[in-house]
N, C-alpha and C. Protein backbone atom coordinates (compact mmCIF):
# COMPACT_ATOMS: atom_id res chain seq x y z
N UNK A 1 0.84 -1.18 0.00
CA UNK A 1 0.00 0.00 0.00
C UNK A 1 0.89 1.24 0.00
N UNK A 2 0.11 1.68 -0.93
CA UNK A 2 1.30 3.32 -0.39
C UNK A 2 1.30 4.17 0.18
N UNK A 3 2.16 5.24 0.33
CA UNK A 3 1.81 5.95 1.46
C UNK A 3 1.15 7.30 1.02
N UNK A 4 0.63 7.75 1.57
CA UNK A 4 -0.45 8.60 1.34
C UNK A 4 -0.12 10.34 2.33
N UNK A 5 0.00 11.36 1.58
CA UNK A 5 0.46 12.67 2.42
C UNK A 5 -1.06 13.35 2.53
N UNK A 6 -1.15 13.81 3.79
CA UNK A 6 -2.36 14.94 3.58
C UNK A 6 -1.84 16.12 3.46
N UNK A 7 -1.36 16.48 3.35
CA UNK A 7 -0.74 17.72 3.30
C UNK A 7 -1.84 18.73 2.39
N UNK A 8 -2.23 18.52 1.02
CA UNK A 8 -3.23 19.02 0.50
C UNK A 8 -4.76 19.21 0.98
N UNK A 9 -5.35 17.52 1.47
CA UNK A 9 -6.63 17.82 2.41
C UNK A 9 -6.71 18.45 3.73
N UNK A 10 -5.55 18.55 3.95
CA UNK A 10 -5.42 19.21 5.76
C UNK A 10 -5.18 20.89 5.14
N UNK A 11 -4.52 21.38 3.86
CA UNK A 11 -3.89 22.68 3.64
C UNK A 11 -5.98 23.00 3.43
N UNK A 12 -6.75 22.22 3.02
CA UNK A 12 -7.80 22.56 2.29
C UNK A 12 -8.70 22.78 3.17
N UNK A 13 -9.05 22.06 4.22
CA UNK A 13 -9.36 21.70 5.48
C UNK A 13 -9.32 23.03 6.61
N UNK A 14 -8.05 23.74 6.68
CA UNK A 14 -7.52 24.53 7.11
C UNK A 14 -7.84 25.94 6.34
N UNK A 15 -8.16 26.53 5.27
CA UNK A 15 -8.45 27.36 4.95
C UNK A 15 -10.11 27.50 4.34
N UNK A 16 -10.60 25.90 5.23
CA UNK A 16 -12.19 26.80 4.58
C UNK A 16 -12.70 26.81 5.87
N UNK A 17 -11.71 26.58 7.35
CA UNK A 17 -11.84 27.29 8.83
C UNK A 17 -11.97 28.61 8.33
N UNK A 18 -10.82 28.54 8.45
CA UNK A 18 -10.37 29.99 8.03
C UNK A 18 -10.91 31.17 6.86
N UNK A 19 -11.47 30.64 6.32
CA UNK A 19 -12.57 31.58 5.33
C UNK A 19 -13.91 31.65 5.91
N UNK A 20 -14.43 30.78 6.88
CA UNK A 20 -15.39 30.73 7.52
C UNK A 20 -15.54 31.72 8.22
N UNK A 21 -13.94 32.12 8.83
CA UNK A 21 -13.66 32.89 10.39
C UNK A 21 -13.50 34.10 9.48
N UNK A 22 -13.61 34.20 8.60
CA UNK A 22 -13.15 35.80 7.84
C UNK A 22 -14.14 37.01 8.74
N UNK A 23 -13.54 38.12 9.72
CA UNK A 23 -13.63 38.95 9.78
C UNK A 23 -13.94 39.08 11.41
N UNK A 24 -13.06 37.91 11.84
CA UNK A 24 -13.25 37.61 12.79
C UNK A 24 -12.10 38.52 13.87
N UNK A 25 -12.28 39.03 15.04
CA UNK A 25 -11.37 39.85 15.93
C UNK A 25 -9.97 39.19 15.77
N UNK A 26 -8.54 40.21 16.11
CA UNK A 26 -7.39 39.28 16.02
C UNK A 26 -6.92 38.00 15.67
N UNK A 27 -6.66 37.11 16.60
CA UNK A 27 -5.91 35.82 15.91
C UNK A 27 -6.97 34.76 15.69
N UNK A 28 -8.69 34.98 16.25
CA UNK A 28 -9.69 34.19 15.69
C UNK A 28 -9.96 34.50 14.16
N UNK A 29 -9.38 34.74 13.27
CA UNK A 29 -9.77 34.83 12.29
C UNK A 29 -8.61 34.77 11.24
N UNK A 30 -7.30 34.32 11.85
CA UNK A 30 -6.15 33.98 10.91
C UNK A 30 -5.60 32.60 11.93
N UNK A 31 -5.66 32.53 12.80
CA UNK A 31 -5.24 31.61 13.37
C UNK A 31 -5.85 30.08 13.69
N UNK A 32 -5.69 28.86 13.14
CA UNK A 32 -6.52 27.97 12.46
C UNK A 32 -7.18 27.43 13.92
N UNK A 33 -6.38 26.75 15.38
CA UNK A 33 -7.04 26.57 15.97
C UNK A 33 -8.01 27.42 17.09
N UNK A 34 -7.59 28.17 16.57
CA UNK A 34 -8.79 29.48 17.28
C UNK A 34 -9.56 29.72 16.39
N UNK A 35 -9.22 30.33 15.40
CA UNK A 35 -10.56 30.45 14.36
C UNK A 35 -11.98 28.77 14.53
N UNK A 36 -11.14 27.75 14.38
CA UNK A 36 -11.65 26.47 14.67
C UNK A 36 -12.56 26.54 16.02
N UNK A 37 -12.44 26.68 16.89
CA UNK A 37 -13.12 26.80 18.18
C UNK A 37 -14.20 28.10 18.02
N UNK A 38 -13.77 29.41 17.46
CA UNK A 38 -14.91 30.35 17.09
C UNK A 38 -15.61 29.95 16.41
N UNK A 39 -15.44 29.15 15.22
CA UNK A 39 -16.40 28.75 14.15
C UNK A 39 -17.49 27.35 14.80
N UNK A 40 -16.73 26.69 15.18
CA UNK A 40 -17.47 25.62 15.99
C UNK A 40 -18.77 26.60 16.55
N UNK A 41 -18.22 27.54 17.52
CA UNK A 41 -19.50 28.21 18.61
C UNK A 41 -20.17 29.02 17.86
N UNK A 42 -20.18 29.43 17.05
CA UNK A 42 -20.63 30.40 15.57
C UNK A 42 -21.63 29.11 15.43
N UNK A 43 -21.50 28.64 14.68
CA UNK A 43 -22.51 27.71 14.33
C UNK A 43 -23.49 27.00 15.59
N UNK A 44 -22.53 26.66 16.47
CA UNK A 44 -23.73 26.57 17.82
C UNK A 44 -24.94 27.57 17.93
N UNK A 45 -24.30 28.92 17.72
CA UNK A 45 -25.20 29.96 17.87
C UNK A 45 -26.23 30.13 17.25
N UNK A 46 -25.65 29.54 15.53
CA UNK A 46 -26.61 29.75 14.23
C UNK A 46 -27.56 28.65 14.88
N UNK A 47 -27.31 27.23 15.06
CA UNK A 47 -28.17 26.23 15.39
C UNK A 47 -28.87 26.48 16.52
N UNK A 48 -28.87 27.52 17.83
CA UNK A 48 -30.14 27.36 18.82
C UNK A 48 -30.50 28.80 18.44
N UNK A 49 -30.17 29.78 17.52
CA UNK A 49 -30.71 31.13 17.75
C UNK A 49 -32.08 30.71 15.91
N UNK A 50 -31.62 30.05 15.13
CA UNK A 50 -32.98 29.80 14.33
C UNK A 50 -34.08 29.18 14.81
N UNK A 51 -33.76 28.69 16.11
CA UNK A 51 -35.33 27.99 16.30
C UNK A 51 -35.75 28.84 17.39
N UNK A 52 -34.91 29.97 18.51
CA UNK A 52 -35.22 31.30 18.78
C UNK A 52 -35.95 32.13 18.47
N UNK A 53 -35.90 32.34 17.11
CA UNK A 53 -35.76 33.45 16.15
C UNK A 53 -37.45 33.10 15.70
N UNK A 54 -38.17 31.62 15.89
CA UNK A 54 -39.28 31.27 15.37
C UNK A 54 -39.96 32.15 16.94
N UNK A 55 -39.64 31.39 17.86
CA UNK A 55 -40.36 32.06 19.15
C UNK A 55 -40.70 33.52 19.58
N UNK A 56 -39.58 34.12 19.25
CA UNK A 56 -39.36 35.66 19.18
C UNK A 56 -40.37 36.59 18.13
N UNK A 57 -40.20 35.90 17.01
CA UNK A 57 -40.90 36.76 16.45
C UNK A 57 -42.77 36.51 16.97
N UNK A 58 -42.91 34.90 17.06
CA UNK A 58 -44.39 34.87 17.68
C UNK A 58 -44.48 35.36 19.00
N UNK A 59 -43.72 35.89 19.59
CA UNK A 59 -43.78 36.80 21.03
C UNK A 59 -44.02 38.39 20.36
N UNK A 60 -43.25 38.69 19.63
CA UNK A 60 -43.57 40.23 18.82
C UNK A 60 -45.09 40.22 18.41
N UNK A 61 -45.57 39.21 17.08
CA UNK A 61 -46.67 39.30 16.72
C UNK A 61 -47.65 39.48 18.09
N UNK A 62 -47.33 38.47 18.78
CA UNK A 62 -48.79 38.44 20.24
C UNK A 62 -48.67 39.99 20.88
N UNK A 63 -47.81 40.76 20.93
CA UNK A 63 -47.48 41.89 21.64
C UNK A 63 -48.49 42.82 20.54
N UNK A 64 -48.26 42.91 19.41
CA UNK A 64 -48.76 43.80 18.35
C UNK A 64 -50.03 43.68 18.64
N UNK A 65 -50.64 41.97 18.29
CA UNK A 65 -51.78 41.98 18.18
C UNK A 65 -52.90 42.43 19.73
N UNK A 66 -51.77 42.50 20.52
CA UNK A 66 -52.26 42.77 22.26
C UNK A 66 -52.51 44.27 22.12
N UNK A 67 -51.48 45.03 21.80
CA UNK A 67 -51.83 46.54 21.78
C UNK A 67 -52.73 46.76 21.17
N UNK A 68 -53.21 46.33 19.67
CA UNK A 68 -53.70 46.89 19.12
C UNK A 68 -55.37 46.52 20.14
N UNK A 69 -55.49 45.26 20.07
CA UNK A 69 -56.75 44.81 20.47
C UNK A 69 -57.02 45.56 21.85
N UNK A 70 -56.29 45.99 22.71
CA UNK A 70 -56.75 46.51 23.92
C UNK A 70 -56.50 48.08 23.73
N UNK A 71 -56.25 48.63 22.53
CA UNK A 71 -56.58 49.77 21.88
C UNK A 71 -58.27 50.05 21.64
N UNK A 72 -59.17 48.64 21.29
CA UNK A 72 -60.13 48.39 21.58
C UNK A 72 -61.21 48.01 22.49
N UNK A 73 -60.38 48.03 23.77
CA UNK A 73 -61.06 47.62 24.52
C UNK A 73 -61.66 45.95 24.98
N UNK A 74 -60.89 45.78 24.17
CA UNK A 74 -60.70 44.09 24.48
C UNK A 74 -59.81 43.19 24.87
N UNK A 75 -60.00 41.91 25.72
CA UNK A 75 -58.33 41.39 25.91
C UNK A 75 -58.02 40.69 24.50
N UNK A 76 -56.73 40.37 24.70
CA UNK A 76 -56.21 39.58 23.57
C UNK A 76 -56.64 38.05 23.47
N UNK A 77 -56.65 37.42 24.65
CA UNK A 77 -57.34 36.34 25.26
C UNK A 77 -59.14 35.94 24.57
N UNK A 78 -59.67 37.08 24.38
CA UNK A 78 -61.21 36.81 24.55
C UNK A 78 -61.35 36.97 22.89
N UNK A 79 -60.17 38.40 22.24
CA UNK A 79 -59.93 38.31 20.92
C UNK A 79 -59.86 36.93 20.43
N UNK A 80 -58.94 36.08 20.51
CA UNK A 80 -58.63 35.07 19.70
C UNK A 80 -59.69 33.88 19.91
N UNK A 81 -60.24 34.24 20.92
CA UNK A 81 -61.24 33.11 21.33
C UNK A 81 -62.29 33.62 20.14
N UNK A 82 -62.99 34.57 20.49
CA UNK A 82 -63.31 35.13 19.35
C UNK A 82 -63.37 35.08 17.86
N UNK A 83 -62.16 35.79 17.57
CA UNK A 83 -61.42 34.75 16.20
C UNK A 83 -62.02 33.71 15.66
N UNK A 84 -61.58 32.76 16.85
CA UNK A 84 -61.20 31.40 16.45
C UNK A 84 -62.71 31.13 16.23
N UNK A 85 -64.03 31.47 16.78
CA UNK A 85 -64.93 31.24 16.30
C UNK A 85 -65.84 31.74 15.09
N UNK A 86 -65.15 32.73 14.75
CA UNK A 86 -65.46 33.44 13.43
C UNK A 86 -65.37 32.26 12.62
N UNK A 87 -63.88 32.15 12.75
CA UNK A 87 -63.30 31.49 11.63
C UNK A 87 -63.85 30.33 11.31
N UNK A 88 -64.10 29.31 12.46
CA UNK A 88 -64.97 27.84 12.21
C UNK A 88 -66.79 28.33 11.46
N UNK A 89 -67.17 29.78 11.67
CA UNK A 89 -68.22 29.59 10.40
C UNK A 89 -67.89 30.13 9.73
N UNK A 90 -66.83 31.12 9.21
CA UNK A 90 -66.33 31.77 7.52
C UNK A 90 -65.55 30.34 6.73
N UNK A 91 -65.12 29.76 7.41
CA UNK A 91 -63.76 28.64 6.85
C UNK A 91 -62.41 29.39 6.71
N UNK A 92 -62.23 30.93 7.06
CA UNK A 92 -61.05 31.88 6.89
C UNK A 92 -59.74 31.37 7.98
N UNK A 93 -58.70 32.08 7.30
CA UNK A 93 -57.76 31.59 8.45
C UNK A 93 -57.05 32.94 8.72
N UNK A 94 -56.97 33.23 9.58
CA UNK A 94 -55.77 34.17 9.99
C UNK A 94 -55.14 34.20 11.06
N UNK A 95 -53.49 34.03 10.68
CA UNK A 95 -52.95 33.31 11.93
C UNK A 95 -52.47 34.67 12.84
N UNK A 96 -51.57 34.67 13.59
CA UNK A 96 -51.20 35.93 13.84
C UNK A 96 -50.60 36.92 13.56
N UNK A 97 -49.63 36.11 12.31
CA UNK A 97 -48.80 36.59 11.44
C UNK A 97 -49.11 37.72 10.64
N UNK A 98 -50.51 37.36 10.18
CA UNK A 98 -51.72 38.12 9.42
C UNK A 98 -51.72 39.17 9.92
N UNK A 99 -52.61 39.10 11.08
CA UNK A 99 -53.07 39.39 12.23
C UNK A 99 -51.62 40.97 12.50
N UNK A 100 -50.93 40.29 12.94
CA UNK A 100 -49.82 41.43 13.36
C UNK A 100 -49.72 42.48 12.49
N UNK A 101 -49.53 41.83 10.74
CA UNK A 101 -49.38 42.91 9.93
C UNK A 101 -50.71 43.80 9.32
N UNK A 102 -51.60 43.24 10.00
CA UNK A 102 -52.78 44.36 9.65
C UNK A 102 -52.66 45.33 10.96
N UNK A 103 -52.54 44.80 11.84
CA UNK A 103 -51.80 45.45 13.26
C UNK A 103 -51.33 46.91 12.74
N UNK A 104 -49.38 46.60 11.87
CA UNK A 104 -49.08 47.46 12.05
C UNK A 104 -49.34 48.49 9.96
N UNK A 105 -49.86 47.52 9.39
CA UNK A 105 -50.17 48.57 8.34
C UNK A 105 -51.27 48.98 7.55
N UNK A 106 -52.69 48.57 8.18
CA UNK A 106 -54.00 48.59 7.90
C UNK A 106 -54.87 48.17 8.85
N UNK A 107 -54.35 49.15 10.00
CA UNK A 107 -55.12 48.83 11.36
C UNK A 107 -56.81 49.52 11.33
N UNK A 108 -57.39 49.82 10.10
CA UNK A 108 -58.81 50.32 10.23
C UNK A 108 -59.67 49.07 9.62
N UNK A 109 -58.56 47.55 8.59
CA UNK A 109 -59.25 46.59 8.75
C UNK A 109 -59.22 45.65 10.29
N UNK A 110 -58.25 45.49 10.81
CA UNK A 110 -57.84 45.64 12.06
C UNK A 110 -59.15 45.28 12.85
N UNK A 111 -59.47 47.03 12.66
CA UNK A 111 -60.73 47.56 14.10
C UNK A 111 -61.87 47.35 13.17
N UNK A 112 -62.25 46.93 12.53
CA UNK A 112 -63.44 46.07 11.60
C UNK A 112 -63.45 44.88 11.93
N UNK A 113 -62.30 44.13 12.08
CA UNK A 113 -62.18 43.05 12.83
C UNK A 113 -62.57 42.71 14.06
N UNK A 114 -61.83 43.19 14.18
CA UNK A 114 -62.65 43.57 16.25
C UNK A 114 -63.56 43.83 16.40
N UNK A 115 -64.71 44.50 15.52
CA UNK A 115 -65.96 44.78 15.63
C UNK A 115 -66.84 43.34 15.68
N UNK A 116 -66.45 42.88 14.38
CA UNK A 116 -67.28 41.64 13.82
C UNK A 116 -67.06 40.49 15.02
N UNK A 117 -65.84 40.60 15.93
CA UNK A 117 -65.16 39.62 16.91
C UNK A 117 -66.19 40.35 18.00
N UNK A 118 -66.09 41.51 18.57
CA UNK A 118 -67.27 41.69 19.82
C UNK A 118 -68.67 41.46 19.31
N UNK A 119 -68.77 41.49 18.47
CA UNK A 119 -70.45 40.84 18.31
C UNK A 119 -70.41 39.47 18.72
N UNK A 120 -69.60 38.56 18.45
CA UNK A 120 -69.86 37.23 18.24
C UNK A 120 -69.59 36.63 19.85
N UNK A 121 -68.61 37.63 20.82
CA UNK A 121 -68.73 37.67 22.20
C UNK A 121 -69.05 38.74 22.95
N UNK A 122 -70.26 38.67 23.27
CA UNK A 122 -71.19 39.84 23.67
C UNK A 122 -70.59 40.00 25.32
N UNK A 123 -70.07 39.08 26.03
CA UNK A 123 -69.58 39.16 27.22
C UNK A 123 -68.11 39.17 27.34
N UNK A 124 -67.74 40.09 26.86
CA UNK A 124 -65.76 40.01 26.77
C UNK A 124 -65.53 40.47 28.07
N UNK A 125 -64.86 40.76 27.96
CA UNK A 125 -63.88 41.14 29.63
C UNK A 125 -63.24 42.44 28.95
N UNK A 126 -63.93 43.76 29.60
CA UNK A 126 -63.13 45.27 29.15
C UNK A 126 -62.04 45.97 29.74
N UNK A 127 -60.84 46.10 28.83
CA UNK A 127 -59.70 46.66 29.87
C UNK A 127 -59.78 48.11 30.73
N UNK A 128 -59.87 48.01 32.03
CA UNK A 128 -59.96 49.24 32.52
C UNK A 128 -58.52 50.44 32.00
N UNK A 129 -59.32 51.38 31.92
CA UNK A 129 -58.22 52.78 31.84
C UNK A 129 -58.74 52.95 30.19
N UNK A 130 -58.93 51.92 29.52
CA UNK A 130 -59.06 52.40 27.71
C UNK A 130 -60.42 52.52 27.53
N UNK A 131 -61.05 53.69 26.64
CA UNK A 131 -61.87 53.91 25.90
C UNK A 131 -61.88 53.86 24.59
N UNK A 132 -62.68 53.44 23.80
CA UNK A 132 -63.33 52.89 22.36
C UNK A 132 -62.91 53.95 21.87
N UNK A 133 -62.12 53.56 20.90
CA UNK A 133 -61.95 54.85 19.42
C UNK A 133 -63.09 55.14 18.80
C-alpha cells in the first residue's frame, strides 16, 4: 500500500476554517485553531438562535396583536377566542402573522375586525383605563 500525504486535504481543510472565520477579531480569524473553536460556537449559535428566532418573532406578533386589540377595549385572550370562532363559520384563516401585519399597516381593517369579533362575544372582559376609538 502506499503511502499517502495529507498535506493538501489538511492545507484545504484549514483554509475553509479559516474563510469561515473571515472577519473575525485578532488571531480568531487567521489563526486555524482558534478560528476552529470560534467557528465551531458560531454555528452553535446559528443552530439554537434559528429555532429562537421562530419564538421571538411569535412573542412580537402576540405583543402587536395585544396593543392593538386593547386599543379596543378588548383582551387579547377573549380576541382570539373570538377569532377562532369566526373562523370555524367563515372557513377563513388568519394566523397571527396576518393578524400582526394588519396590526401594524392597515389597522382600520384591524378595528373592523374587532368589531365583527365583539359581536360574536357579547360578554368580553373590558380593559380598565381604555376607551373605544
Amino acid at each position: 500500500m502506499t503511502r499517502v500525504k495529507r498535506g493538501v486535504t489538511a492545507r484545504a481543510r484549514h483554509k475553509k476554517i479559516i474563510k469561515m472565520a473571515k472577519g473575525y477579531r485578532g488571531r480568531s480569524g487567521s489563526c486555524f485553531r482558534i478560528a476552529l473553536q470560534r467557528v465551531e460556537k458560531a454555528l452553535q449559535y446559528m443552530y439554537r438562535d434559528r429555532r429562537c428566532k421562530k419564538r421571538d418573532f411569535r412573542a412580537l406578533w402576540i405583543q402587536r396583536i395585544n396593543a392593538a386589540v386593547r386599543h379596543h377595549g378588548i383582551v387579547y385572550s377573549d380576541f382570539m377566542h373570538g377569532l377562532s370562532l369566526l373562523q370555524k363559520e367563515a372557513g377563513e384563516v388568519l394566523n397571527r402573522k396576518i393578524l400582526s401585519d394588519m396590526a401594524v399597516h392597515s389597522p382600520e381593517t384591524l378595528s373592523a375586525l374587532i368589531e365583527r369579533v365583539k359581536a360574536v362575544i357579547p360578554g368580553h372582559r373590558c380593559v380598565k383605563g381604555w376607551t373605544e376609538l
